[in-house]
C-alpha atoms as a PDB file:
ATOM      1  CA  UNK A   1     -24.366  -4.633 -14.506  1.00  0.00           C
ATOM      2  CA  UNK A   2     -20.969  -5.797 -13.838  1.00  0.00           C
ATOM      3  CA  UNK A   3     -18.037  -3.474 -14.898  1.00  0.00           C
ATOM      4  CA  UNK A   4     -15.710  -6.811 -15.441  1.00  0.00           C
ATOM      5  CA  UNK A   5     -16.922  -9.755 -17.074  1.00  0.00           C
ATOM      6  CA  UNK A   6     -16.260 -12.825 -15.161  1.00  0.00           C
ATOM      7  CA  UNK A   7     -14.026 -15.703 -15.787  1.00  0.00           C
ATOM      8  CA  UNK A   8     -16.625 -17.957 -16.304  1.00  0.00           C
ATOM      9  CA  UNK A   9     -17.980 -15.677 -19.136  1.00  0.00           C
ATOM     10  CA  UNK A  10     -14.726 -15.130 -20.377  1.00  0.00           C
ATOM     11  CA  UNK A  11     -14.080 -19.491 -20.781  1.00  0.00           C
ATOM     12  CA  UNK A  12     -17.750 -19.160 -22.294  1.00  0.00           C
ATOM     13  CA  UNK A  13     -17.193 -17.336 -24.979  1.00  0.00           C
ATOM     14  CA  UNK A  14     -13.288 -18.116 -25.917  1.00  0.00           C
ATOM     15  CA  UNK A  15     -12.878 -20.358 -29.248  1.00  0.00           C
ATOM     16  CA  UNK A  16     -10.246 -22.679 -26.831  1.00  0.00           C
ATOM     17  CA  UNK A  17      -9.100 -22.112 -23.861  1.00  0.00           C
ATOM     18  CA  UNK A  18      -5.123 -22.510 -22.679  1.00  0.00           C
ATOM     19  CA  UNK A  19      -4.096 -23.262 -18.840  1.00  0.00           C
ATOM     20  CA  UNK A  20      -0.450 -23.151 -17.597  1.00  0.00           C
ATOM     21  CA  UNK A  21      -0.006 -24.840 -14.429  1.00  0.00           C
ATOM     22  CA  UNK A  22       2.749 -25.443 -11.802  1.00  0.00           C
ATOM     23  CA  UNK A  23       3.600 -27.920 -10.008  1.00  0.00           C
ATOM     24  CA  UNK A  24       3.204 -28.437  -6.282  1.00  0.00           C
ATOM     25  CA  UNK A  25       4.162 -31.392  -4.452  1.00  0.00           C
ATOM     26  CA  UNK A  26       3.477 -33.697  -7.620  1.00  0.00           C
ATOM     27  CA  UNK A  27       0.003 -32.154  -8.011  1.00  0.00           C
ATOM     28  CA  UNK A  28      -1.421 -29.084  -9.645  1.00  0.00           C
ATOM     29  CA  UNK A  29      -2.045 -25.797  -7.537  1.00  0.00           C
ATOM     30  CA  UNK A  30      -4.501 -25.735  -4.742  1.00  0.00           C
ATOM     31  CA  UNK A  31      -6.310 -22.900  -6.893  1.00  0.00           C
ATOM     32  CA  UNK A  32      -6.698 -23.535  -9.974  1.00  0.00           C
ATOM     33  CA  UNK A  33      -7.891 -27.162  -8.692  1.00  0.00           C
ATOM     34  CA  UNK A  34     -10.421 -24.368  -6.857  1.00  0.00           C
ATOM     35  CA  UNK A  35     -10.993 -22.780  -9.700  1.00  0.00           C
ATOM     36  CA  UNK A  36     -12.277 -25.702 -11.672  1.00  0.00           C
ATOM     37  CA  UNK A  37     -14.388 -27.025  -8.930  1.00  0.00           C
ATOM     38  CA  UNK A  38     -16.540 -23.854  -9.180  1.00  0.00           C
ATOM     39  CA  UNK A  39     -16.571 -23.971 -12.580  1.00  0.00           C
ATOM     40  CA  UNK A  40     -17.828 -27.060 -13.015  1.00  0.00           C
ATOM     41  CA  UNK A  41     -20.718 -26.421 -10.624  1.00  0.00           C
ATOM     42  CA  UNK A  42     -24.230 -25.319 -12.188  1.00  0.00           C
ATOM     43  CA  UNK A  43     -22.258 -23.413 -15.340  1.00  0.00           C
ATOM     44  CA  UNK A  44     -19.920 -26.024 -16.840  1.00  0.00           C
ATOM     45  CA  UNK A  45     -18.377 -22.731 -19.525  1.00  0.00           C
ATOM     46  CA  UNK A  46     -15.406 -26.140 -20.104  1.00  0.00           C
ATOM     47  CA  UNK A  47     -17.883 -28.328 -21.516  1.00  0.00           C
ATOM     48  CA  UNK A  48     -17.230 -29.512 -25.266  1.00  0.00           C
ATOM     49  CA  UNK A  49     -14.027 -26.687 -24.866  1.00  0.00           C
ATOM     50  CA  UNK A  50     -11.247 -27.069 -26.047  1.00  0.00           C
ATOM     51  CA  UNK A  51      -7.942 -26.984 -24.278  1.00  0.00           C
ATOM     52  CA  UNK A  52      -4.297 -26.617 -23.816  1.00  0.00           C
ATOM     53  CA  UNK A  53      -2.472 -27.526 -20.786  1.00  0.00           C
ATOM     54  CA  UNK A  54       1.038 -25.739 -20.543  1.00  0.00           C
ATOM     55  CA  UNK A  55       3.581 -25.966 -17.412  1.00  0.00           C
ATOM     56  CA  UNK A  56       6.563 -25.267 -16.139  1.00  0.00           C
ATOM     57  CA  UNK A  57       8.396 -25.959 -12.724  1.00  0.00           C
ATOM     58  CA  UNK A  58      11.702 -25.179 -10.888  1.00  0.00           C
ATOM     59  CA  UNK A  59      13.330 -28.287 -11.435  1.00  0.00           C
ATOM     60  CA  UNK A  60      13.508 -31.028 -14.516  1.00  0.00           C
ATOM     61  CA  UNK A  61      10.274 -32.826 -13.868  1.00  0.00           C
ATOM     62  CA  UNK A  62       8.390 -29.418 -15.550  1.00  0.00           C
ATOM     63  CA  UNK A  63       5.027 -30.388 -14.612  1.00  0.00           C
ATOM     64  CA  UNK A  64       4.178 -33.795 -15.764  1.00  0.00           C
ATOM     65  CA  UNK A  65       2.660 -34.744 -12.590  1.00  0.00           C
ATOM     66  CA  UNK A  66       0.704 -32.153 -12.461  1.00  0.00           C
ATOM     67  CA  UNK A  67      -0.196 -32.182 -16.076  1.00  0.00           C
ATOM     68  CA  UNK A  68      -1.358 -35.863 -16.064  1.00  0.00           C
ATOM     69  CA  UNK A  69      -3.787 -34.650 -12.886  1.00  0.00           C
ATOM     70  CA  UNK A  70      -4.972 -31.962 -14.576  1.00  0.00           C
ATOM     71  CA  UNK A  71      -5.547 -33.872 -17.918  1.00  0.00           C
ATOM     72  CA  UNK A  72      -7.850 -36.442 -15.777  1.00  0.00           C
ATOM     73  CA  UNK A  73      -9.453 -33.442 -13.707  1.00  0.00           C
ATOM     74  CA  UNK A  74     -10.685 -31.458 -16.548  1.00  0.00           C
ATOM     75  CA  UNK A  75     -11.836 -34.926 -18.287  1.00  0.00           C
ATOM     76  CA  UNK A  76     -13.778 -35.676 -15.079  1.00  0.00           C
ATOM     77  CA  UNK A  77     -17.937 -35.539 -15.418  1.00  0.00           C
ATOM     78  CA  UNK A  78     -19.219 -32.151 -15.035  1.00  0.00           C
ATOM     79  CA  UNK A  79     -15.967 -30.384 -16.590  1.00  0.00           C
ATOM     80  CA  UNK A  80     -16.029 -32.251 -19.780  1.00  0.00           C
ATOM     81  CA  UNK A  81     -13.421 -30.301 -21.896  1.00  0.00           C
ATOM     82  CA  UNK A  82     -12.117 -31.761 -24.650  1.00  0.00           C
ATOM     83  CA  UNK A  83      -8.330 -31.226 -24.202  1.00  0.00           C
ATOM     84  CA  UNK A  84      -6.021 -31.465 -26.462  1.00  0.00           C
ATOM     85  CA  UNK A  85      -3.809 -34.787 -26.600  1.00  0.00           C
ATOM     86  CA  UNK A  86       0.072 -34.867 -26.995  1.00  0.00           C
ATOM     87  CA  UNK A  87       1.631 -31.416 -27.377  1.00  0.00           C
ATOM     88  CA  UNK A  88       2.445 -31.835 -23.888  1.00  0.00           C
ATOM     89  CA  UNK A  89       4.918 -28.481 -22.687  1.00  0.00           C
ATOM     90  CA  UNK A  90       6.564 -29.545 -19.930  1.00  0.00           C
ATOM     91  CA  UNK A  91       9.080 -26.796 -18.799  1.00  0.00           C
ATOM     92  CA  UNK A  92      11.810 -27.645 -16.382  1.00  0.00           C
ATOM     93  CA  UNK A  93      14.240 -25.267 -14.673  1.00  0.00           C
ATOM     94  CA  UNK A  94      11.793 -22.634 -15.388  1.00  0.00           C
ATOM     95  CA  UNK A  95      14.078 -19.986 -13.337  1.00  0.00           C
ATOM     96  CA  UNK A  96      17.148 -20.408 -15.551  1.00  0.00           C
ATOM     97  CA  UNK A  97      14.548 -20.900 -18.795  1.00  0.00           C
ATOM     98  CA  UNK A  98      13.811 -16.701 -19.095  1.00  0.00           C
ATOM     99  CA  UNK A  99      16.020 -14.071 -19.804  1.00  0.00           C
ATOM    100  CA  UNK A 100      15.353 -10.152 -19.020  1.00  0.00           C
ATOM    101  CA  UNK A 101      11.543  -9.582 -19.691  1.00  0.00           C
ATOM    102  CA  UNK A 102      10.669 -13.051 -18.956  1.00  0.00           C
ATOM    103  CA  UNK A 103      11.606 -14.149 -22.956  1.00  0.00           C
ATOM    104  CA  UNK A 104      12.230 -17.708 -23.353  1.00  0.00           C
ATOM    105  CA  UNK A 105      16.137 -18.155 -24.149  1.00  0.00           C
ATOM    106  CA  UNK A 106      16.303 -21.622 -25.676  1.00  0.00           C
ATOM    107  CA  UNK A 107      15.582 -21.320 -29.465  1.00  0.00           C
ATOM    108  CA  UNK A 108      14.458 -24.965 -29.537  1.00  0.00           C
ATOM    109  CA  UNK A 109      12.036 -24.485 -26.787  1.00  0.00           C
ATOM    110  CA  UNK A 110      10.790 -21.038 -28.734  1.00  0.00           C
ATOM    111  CA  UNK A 111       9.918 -23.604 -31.677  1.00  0.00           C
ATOM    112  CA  UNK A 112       8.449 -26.457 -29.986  1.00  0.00           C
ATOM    113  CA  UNK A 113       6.238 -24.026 -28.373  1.00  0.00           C
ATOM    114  CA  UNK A 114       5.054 -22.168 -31.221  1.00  0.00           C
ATOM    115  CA  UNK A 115       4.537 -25.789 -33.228  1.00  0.00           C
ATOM    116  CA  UNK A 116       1.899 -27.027 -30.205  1.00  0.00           C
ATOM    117  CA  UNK A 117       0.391 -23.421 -30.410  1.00  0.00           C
ATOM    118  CA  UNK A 118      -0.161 -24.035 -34.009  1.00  0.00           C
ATOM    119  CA  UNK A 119      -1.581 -27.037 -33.058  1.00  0.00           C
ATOM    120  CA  UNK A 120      -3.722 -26.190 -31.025  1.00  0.00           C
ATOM    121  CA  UNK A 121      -5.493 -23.489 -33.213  1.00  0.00           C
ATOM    122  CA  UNK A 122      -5.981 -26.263 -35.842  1.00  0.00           C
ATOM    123  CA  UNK A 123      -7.642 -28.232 -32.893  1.00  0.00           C
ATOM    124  CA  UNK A 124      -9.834 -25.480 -31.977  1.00  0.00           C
ATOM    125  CA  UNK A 125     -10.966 -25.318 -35.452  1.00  0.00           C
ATOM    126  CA  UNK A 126     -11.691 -28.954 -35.855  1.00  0.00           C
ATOM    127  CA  UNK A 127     -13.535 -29.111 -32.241  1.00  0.00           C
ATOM    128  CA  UNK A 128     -15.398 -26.189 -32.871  1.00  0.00           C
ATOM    129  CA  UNK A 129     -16.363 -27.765 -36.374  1.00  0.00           C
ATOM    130  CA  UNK A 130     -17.924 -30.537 -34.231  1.00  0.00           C
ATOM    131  CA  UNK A 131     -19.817 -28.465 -31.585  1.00  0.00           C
ATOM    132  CA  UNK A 132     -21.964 -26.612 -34.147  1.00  0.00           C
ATOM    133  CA  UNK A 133     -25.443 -26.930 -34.111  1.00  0.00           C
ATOM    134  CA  UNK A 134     -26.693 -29.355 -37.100  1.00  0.00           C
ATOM    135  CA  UNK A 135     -28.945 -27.149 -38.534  1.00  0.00           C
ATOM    136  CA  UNK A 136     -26.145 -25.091 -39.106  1.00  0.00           C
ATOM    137  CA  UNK A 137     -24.128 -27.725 -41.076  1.00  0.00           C
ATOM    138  CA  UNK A 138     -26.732 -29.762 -42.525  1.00  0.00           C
ATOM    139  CA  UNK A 139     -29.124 -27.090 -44.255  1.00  0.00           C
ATOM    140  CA  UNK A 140     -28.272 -25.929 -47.313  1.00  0.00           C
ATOM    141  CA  UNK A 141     -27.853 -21.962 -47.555  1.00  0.00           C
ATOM    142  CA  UNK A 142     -30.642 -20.306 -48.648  1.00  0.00           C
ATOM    143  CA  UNK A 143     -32.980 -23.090 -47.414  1.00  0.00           C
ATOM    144  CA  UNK A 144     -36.030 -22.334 -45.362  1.00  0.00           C
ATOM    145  CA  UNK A 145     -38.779 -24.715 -43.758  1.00  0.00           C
ATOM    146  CA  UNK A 146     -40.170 -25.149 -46.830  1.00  0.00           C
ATOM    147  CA  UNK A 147     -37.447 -25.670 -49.139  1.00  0.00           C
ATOM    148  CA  UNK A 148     -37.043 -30.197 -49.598  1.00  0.00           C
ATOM    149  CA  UNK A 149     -33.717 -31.677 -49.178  1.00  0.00           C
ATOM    150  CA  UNK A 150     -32.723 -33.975 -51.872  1.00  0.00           C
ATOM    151  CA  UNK A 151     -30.764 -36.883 -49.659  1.00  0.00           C
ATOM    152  CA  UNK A 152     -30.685 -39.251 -53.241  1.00  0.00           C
ATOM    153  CA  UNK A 153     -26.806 -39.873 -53.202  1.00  0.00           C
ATOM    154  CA  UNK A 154     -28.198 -40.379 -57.005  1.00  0.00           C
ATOM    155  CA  UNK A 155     -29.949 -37.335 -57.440  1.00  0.00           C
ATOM    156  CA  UNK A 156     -26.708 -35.234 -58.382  1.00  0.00           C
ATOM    157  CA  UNK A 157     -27.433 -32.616 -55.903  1.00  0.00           C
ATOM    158  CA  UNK A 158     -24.224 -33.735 -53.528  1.00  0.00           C
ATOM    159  CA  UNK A 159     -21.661 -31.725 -54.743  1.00  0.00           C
ATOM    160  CA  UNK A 160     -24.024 -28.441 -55.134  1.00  0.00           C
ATOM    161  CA  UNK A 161     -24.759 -29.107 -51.619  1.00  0.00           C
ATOM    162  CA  UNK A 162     -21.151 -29.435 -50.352  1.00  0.00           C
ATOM    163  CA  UNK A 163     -20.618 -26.457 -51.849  1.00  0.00           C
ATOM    164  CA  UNK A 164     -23.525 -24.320 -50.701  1.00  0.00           C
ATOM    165  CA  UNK A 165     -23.207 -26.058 -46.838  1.00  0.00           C
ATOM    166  CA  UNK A 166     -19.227 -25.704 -46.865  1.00  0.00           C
ATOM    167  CA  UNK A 167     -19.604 -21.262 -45.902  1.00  0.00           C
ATOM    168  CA  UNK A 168     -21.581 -22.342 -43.106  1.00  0.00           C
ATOM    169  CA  UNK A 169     -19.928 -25.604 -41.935  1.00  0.00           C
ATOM    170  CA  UNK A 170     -16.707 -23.634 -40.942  1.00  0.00           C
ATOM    171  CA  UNK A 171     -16.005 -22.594 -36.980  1.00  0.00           C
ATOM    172  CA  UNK A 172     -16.380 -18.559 -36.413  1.00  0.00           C
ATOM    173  CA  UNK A 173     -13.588 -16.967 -34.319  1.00  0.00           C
ATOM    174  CA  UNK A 174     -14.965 -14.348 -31.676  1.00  0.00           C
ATOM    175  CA  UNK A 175     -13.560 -11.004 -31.522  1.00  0.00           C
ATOM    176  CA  UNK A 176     -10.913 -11.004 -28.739  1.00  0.00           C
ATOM    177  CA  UNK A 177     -10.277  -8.343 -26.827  1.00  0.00           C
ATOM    178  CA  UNK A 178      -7.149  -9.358 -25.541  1.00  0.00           C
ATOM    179  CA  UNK A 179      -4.953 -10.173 -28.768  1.00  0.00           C
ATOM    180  CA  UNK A 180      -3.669 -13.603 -27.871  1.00  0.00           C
ATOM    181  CA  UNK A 181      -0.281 -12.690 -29.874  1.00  0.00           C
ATOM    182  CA  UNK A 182       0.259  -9.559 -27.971  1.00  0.00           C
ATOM    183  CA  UNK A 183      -0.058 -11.879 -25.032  1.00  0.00           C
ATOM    184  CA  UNK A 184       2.537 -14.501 -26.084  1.00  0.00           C
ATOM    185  CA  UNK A 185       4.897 -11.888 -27.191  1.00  0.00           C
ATOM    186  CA  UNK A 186       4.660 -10.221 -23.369  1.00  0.00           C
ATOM    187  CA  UNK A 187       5.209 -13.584 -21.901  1.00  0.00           C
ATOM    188  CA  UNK A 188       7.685 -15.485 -24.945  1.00  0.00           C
ATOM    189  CA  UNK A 189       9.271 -12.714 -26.785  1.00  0.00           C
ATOM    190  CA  UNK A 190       8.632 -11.825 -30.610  1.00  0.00           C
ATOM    191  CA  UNK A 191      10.877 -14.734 -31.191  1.00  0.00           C
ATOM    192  CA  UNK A 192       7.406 -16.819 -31.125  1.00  0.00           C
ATOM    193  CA  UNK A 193       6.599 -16.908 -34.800  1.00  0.00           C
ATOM    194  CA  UNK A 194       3.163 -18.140 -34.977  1.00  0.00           C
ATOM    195  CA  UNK A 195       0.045 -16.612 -37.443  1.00  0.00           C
ATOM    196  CA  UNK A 196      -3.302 -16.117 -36.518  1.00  0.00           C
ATOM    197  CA  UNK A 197      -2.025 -15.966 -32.372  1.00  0.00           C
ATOM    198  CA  UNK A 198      -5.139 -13.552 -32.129  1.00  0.00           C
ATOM    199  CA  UNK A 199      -7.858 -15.924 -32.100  1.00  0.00           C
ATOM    200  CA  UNK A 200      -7.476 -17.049 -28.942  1.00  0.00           C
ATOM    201  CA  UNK A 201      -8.502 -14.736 -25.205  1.00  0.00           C
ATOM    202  CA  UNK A 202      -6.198 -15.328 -22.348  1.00  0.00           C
ATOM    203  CA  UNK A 203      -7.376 -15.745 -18.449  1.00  0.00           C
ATOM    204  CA  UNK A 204      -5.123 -15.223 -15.989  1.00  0.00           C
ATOM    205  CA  UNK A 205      -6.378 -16.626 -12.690  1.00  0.00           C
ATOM    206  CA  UNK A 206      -6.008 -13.669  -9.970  1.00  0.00           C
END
């Protein structure tokens, strides 16, 4: 039995996933490129997930290169996560970006940050929404094998249904054991006003 669960486990069972990347020599790293390669061999824990690319580098650029790779990498057959368009947080100058504790200075950049976060739940919602099984959104609660489904648009049973099927139709949030706003507040400062930051698990790649 292993004492840490692995990172592949971890991506399994996240609601979204988040990746900041650098940038090196107009590319992503070396290992998380690695990283994704073994991950998308045999276990695939990025398919249908979704994600958020972050990055920052030393100079103005802030990681668009390697952002746009690493957009078409984890789109690539056999990863098959479903990122998340636009919200793109490129962050130049990264070394004169922090102040003491590694909080961001730049009030603007505190916002726009916290706006794609906020995006980013709702697109874990919606995503998450689409990946559940149909039986789950299609069969009425309280419905067994045996129970018929009215489909008659005429039959008057459509709004009964929509509300019966709405309870189930929603995504379900997993029980994180690594508060995602305790995370952001390490990393961003409290300054990052964002609710429900503790849906989300963070993996940081050793």
């Amino acid at each position: 039995m292993e004492e840490k669960p692995s990172k592949a486990r971890i991506d399994d069972a996240a609601d979204g996933v988040i990746i900041a990347t650098p940038e090196h020599n107009h590319t992503t790293s070396a290992a998380l490129k690695s990283t994704i390669e073994w991950l998308s061999y045999q276990i695939h824990p990025f398919d249908g997930k979704p994600v958020m690319i972050v990055g920052a580098s030393y100079y103005q650029q802030g990681s668009s290169r390697a952002q746009l790779h690493l957009r078409q990498i984890l789109d690539s057959p056999g990863v098959n996560a479903m990122v998340l368009p636009g919200n793109e947080f490129l962050l130049g100058n990264a070394k004169e970006s922090f102040a003491s504790h590694y909080h961001l200075k730049n009030e603007a950049t505190i916002n726009f940050l916290g706006t794609c976060l906020e995006n980013f739940m709702k697109y874990v919602s919606l995503v998450n929404g689409l990946n559940a099984p149909n039986e789950e959104i299609l069969k009425p609660a309280g419905a067994n094998e045996s129970t018929p489904v009215s489909t008659d648009a005429n039959s008057g049973a459509s709004a009964s249904w929509n509300a019966s099927a709405a309870p189930v139709a929603k995504p379900i949030t997993s029980n994180s054991t690594t508060p995602f706003d305790k995370t952001l507040d390490d990393i961003f400062g409290p300054d990052l006003g964002i609710e429900g930051k503790d849906i989300l698990d963070t993996v940081t790649l050793d």
